[in-house]
Protein backbone atom coordinates (compact mmCIF):
# COMPACT_ATOMS: atom_id res chain seq x y z
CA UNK A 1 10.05 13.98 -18.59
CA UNK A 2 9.48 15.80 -15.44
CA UNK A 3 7.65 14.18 -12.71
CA UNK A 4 6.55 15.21 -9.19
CA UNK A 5 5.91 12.63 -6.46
CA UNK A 6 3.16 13.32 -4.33
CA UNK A 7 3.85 11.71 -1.30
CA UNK A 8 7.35 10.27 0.16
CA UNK A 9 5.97 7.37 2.16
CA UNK A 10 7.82 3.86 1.70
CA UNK A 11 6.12 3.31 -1.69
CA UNK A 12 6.82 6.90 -2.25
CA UNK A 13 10.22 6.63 -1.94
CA UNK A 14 10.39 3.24 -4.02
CA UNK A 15 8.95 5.40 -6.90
CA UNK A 16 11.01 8.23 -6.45
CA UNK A 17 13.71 5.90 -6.29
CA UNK A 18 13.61 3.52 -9.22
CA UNK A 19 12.03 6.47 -11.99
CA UNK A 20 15.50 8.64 -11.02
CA UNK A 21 17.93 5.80 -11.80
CA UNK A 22 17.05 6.16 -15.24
CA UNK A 23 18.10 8.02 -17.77
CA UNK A 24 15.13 10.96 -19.27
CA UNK A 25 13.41 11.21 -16.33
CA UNK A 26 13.56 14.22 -13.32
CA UNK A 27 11.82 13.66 -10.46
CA UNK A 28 10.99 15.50 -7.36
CA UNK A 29 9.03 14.05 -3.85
CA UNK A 30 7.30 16.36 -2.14
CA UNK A 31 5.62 15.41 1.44
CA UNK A 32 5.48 17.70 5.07
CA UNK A 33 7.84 14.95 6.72
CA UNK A 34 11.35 16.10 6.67
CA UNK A 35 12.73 12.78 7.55
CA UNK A 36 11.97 10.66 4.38
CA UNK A 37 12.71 13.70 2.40
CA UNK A 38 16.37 13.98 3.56
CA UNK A 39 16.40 9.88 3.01
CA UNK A 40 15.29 10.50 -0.63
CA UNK A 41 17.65 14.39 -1.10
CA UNK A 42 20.96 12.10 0.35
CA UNK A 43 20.15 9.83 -2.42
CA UNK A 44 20.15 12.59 -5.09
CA UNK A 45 16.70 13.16 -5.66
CA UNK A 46 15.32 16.80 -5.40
CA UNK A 47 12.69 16.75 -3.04
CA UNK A 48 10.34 19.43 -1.39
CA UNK A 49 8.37 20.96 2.11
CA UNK A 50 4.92 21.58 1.20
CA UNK A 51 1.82 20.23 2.71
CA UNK A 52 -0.38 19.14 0.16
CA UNK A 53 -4.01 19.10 2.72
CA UNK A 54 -4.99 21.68 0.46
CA UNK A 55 -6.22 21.79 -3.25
CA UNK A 56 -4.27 25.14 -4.13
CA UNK A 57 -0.84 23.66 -2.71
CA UNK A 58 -1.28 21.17 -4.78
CA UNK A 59 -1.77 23.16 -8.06
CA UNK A 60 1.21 25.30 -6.95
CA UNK A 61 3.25 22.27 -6.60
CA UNK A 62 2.15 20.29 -9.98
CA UNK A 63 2.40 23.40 -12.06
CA UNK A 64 5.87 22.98 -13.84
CA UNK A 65 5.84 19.10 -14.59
CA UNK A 66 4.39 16.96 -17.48
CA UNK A 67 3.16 14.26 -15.32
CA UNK A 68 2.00 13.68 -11.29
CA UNK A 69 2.19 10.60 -9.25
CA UNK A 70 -0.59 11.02 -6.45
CA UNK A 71 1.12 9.10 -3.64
CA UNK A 72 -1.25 10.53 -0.38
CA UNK A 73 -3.48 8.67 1.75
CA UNK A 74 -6.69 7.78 0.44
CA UNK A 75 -8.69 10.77 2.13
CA UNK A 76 -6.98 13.42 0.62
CA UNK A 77 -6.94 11.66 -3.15
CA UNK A 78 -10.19 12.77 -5.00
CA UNK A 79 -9.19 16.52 -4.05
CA UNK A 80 -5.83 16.12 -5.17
CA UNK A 81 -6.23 14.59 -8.02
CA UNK A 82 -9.07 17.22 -9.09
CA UNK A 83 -6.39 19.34 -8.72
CA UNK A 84 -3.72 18.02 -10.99
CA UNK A 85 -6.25 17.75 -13.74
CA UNK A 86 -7.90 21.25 -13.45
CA UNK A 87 -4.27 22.30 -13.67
CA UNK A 88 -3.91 19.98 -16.62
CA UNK A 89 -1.48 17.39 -16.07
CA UNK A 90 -1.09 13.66 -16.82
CA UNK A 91 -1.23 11.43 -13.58
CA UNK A 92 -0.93 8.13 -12.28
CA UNK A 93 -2.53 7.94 -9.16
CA UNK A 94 -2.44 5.08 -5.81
CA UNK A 95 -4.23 6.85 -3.70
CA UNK A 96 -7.21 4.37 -3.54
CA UNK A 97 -9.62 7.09 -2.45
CA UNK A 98 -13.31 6.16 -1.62
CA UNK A 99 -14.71 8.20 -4.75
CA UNK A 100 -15.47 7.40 -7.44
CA UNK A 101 -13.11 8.53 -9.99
CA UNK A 102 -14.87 8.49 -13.37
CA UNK A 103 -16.58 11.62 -11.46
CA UNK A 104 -13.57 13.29 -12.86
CA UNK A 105 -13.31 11.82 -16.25
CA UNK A 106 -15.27 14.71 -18.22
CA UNK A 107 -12.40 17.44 -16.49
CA UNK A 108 -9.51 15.59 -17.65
CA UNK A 109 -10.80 15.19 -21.15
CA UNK A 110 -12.03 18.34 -21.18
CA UNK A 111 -8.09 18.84 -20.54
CA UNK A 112 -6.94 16.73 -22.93
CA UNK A 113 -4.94 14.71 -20.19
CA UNK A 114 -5.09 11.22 -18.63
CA UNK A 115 -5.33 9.79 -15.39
CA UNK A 116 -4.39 5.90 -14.57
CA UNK A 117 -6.34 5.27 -11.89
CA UNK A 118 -5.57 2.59 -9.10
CA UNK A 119 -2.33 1.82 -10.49
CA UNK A 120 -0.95 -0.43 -7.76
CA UNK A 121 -0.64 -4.08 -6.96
CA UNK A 122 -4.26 -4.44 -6.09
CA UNK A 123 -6.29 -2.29 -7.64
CA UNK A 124 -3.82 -2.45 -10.68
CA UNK A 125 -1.83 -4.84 -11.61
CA UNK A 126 -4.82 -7.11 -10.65
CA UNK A 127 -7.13 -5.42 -12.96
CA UNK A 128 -4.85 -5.49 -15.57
CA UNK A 129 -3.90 -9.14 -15.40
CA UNK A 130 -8.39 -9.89 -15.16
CA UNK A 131 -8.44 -8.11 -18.43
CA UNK A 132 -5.74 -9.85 -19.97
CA UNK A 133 -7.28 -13.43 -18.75
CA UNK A 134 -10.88 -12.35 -19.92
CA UNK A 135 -9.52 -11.56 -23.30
CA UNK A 136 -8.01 -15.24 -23.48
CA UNK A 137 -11.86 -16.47 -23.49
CA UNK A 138 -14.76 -16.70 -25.74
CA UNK A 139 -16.95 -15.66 -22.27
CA UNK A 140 -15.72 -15.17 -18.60
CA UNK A 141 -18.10 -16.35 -16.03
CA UNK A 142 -16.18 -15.68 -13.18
CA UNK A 143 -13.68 -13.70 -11.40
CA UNK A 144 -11.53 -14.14 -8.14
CA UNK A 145 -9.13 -12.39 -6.84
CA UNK A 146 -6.91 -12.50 -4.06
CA UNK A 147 -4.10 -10.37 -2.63
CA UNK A 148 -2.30 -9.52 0.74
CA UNK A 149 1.09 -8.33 2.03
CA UNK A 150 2.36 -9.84 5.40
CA UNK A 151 5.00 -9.47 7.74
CA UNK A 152 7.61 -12.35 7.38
CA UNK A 153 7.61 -13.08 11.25
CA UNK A 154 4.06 -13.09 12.46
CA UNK A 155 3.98 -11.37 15.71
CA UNK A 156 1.42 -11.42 18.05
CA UNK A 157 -1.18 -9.40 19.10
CA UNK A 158 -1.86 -8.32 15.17
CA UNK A 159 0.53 -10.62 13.08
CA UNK A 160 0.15 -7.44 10.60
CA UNK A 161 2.39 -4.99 9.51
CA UNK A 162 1.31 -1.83 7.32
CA UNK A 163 4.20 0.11 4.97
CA UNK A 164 1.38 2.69 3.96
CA UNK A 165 -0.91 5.10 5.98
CA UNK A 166 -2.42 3.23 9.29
CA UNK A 167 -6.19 5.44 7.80
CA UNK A 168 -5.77 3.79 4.78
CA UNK A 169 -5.02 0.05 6.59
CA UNK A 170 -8.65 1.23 8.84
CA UNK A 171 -10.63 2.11 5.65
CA UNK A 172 -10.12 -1.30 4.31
CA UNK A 173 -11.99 -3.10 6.89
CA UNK A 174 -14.35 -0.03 7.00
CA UNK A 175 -15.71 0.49 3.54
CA UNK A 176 -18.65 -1.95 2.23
CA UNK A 177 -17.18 -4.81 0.14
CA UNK A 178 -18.94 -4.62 -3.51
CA UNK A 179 -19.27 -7.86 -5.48
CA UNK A 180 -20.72 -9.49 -8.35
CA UNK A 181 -23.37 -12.73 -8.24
CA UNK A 182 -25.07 -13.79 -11.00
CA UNK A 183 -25.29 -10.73 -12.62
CA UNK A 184 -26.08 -9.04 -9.63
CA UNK A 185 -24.43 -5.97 -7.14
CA UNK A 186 -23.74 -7.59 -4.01
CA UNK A 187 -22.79 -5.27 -0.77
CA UNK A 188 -21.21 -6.80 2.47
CA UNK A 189 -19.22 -5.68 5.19
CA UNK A 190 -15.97 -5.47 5.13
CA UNK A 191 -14.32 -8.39 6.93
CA UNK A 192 -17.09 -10.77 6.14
CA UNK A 193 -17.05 -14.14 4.41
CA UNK A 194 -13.86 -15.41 5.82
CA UNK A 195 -12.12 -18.32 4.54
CA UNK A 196 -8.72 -20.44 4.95
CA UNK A 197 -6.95 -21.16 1.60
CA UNK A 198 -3.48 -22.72 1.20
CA UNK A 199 -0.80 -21.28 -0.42
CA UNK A 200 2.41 -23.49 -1.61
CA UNK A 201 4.74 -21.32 -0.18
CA UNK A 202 3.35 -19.83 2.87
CA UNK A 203 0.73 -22.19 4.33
CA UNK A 204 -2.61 -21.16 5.51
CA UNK A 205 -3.96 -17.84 5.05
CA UNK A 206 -7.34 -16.30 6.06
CA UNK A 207 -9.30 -14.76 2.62
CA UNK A 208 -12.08 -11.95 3.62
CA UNK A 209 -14.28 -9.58 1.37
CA UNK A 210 -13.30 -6.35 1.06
CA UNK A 211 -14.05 -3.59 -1.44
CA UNK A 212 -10.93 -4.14 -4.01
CA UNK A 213 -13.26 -4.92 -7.47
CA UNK A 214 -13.70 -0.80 -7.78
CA UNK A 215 -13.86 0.12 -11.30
CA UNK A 216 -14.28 -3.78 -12.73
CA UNK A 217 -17.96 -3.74 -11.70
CA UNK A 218 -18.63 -0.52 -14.16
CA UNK A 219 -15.71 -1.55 -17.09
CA UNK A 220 -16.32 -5.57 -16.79
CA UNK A 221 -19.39 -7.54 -18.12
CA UNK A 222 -18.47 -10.76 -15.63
CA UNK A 223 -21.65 -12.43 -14.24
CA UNK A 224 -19.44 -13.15 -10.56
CA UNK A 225 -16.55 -11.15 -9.42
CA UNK A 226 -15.04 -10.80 -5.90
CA UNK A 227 -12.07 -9.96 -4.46
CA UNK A 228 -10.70 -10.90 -0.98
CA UNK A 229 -8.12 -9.63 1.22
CA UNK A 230 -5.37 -12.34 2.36
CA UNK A 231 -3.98 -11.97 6.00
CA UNK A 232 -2.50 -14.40 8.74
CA UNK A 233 -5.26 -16.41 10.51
CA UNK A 234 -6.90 -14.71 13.51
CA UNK A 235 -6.08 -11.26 11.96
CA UNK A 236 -9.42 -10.44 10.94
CA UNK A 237 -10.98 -11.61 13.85
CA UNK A 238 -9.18 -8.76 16.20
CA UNK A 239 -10.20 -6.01 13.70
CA UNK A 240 -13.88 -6.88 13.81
CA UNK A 241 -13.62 -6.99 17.60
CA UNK A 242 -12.59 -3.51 17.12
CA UNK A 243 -14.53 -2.52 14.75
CA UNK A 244 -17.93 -3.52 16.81
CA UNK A 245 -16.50 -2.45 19.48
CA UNK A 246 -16.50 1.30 18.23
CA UNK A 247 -12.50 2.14 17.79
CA UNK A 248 -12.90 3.01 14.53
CA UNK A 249 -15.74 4.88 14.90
CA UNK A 250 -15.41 9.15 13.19
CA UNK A 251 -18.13 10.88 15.71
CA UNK A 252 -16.08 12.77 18.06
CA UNK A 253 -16.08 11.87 21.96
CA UNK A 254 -15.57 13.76 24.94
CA UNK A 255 -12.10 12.80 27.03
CA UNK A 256 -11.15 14.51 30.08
CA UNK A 257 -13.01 17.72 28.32
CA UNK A 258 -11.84 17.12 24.77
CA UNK A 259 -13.33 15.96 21.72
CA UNK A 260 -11.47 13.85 19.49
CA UNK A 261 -12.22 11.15 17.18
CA UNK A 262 -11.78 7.15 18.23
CA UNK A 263 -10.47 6.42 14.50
CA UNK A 264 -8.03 9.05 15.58
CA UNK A 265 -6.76 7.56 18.49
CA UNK A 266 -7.19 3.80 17.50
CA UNK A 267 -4.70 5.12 14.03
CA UNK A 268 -2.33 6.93 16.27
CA UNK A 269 -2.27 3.33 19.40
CA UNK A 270 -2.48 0.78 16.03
CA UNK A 271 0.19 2.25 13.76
CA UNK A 272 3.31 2.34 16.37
CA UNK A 273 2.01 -1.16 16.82
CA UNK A 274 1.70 -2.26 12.84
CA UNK A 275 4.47 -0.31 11.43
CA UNK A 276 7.35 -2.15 9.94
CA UNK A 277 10.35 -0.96 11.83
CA UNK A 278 13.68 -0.91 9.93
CA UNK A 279 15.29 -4.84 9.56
CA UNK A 280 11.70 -6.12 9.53
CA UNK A 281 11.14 -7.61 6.35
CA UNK A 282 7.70 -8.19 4.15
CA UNK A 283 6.32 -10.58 1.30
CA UNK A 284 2.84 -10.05 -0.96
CA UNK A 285 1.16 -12.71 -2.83
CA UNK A 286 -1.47 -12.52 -5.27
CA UNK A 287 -3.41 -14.62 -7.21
CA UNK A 288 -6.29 -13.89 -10.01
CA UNK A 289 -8.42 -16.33 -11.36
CA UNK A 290 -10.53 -16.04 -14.45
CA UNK A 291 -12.78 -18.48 -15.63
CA UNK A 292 -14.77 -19.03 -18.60
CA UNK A 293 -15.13 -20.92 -21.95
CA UNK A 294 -13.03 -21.30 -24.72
CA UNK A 295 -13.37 -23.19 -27.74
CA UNK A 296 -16.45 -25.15 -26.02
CA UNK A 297 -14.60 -25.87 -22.79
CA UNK A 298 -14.39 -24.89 -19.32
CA UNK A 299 -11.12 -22.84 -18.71
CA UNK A 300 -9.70 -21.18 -15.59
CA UNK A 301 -6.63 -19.04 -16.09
CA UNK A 302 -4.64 -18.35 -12.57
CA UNK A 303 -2.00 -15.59 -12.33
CA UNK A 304 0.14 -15.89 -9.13
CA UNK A 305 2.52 -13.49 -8.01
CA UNK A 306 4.75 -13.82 -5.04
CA UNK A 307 7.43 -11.44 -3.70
CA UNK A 308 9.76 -10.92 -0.90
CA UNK A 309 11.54 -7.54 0.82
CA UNK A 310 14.27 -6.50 -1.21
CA UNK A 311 17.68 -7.29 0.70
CA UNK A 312 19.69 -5.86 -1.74
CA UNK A 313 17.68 -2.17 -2.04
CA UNK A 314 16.53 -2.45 1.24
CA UNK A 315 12.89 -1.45 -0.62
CA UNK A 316 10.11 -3.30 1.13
CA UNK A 317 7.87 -5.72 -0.96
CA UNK A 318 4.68 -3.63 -1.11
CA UNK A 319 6.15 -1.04 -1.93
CA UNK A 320 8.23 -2.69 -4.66
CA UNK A 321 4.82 -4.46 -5.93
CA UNK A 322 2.40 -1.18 -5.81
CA UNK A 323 5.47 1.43 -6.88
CA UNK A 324 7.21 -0.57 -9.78
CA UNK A 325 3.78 -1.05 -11.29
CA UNK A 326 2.88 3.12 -11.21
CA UNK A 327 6.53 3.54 -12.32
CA UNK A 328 6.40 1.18 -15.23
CA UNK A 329 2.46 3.08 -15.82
CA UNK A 330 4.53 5.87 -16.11
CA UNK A 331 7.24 4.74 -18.46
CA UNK A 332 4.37 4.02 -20.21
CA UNK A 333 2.99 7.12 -20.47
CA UNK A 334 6.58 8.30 -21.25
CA UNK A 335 6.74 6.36 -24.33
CA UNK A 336 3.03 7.12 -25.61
CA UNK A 337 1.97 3.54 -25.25
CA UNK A 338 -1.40 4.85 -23.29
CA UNK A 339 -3.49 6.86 -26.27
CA UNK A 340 -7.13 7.09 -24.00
CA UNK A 341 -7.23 10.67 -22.49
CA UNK A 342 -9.67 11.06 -19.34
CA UNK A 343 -9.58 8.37 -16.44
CA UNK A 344 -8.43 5.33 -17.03
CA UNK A 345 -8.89 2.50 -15.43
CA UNK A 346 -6.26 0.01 -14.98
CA UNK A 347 -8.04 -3.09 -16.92
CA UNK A 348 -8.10 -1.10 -19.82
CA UNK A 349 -4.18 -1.84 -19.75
CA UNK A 350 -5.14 -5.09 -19.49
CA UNK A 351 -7.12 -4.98 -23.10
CA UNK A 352 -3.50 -3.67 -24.44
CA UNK A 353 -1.59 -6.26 -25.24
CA UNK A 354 1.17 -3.92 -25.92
CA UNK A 355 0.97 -2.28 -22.97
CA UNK A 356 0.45 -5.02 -20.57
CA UNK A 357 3.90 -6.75 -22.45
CA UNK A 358 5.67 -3.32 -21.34
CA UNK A 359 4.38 -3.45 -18.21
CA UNK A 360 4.55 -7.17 -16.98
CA UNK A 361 8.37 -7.67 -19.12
CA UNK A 362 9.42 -4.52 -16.90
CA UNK A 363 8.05 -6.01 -13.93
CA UNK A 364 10.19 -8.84 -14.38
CA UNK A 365 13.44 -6.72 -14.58
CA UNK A 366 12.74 -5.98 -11.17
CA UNK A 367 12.53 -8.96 -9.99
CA UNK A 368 8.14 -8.99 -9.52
CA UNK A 369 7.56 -12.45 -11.85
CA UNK A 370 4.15 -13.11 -12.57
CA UNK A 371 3.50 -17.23 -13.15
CA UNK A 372 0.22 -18.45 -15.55
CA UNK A 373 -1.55 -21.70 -15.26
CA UNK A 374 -4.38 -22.81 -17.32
CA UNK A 375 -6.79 -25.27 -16.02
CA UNK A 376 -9.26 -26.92 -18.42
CA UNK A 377 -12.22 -28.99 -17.66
């Protein structure tokens, strides 16, 4: 199968990477940075130039492959994926953008292709894992679900580190948190709700809404579902100051007689600050809980997931955790294991048990093990 990579970021690269050490599969990156394009060319994959800003690049660059992985920051998704589907291709797609993709589900049937939306760690492998749990029970009542990745060595002012785009990292404690209580749509800011929860192998972290539920609250009759975003304590705190304080604010201001944007500027200051520089090393955990009945009894089904940076590969752990799971989406694909053409969500892997197996057993090749735990009451 031939597959482009849009996008040669860190988790990029990971994909790139891991679908071209096996057998079947050609791939090609393509991304306007030279420099992770020569990383990725020295390591045998074929990579190109192109700047992909622009719907009719894209097509141009999508047109001789069977399927597209939509790697780019979350602003320039929606078009891009349009794109690969008016031009007829199968895609998985991590770009996270703000739209909402079943907008595009009547083009890509009408195409007789399929898009796997959200196919990351969270959205993704989080949705898939809520599906799987809800199909354990008679009736789910609730679902919670929390994720982060981390630095290793917290490091003051931010104790963050970001291995994706630093607009992407701002949009999360920008866009509205959507929930589910009692049966009812719930909208909070982003950041709010914060709470400390303790995690066996790391301690104390700091849980806060933010809008990760995306296509659950259409595809999933749950009567309560949230999902939180895990960082180090204090974190949060610094990007609401920010936040009220207008830094990430998109209405232009005038500086010394030009106009530019303070999202702009705050991206540009915050990501020499937040990015991961080579040697620094990064962890996610992740935990879903479902709860429900079975068989006349209160159940609660937790799946935990907890990785580390990649010594060996030198691949950093969110990129390992959001890549691997598009690649093994993919593979997937490859083998015809995913039927449903138009957009599909991730928790309809979830439904699969076949599917799921493929993905989770391939997961665990890598090295990404997911642990279960049933609690009954």
């Amino acid at each position: 199968m031939r597959v482009i990579i849009l996008g040669a970021g860190l988790v990029g690269k990971a994909m790139a990477l891991d679908l071209a050490a096996e057998p079947g599969f050609e791939i090609t990156a393509v991304d306007f940075r030279g420099e992770p394009l020569e990383e990725l060319a020295r390591a045998g994959v074929a990579v190109v130039r192109k700047d992909l800003s622009r719907p009719a690049e894209v097509s141009e660059a999508v047109r001789d492959y069977e399927l597209v992985i939509n790697a780019l920051p979350g602003f320039l998704g929606f078009q891009t994926l349009k794109a690969c589907l008016e031009s007829g291709k199968n895609v998985v797609d991590i770009a996270f953008f703000p739209e909402d993709p079943f907008e595009l589900d009547s083009l890509a049937k009408e195409k007789g292709v399929t898009a796997v939306v959200d196919c990351g760690v969270a959205p993704g492998l989080s949705h898939m894992l809520a599906a799987y749990g809800l199909n354990q029970l008679d009736r789910g009542r609730s679902l919670l679900i929390y994720v982060g990745g981390l630095p290793v060595v917290r490091q003051w002012p931010f104790e963050y580190k970001a291995v994706f785009s630093p607009y992407d990292v701002i949009e999360e404690y920008l866009r509205p948190a959507r929930f589910r209580e009692n049966g009812h749509l719930v909208i909070k800011p982003a950041l709010s709700d914060p709470e400390f929860i303790e995690f066996e192998k790391l301690g104390t972290l700091e849980a806060f809404n933010t809008d990760g539920l995306r296509t659950l609250l259409k595809t999933l009759d749950v009567p309560n579902m949230k999902e939180k975003t895990l960082r180090y304590p204090g974190h949060r705190e610094k990007m609401a100051i920010l936040k009220e304080a207008g830094f990430f604010g998109t209405e232009p201001v005038e500086i010394s007689g030009q106009r530019i944007r303070p999202i702009d500027f705050t991206a540009k200051v915050l990501f020499s600050r937040l990015k991961l520089n080579p040697g620094e090393e990064d962890l996610t955990v992740m935990r879903v809980m479902v709860s429900g009945e079975k068989s006349g009894q209160n159940r609660t089904l937790i799946y935990d997931l907890f990785d580390r940076f990649d010594r060996k590969t030198g691949i950093h752990s969110m990129a390992r955790t959001t890549g691997y799971t598009a690649t093994m989406v993919a593979r997937a694909m490859a083998r015809g294991l995913i039927k449903k053409t138009g957009v599909v969500a991730p928790e309809y892997l979830g439904f699969d048990r076949e599917c799921l197996k493929f993905v989770v057993t391939g997961l665990k090749n890598k090295g990404l093990s997911i642990e279960e735990r049933i609690e009954t009451i």
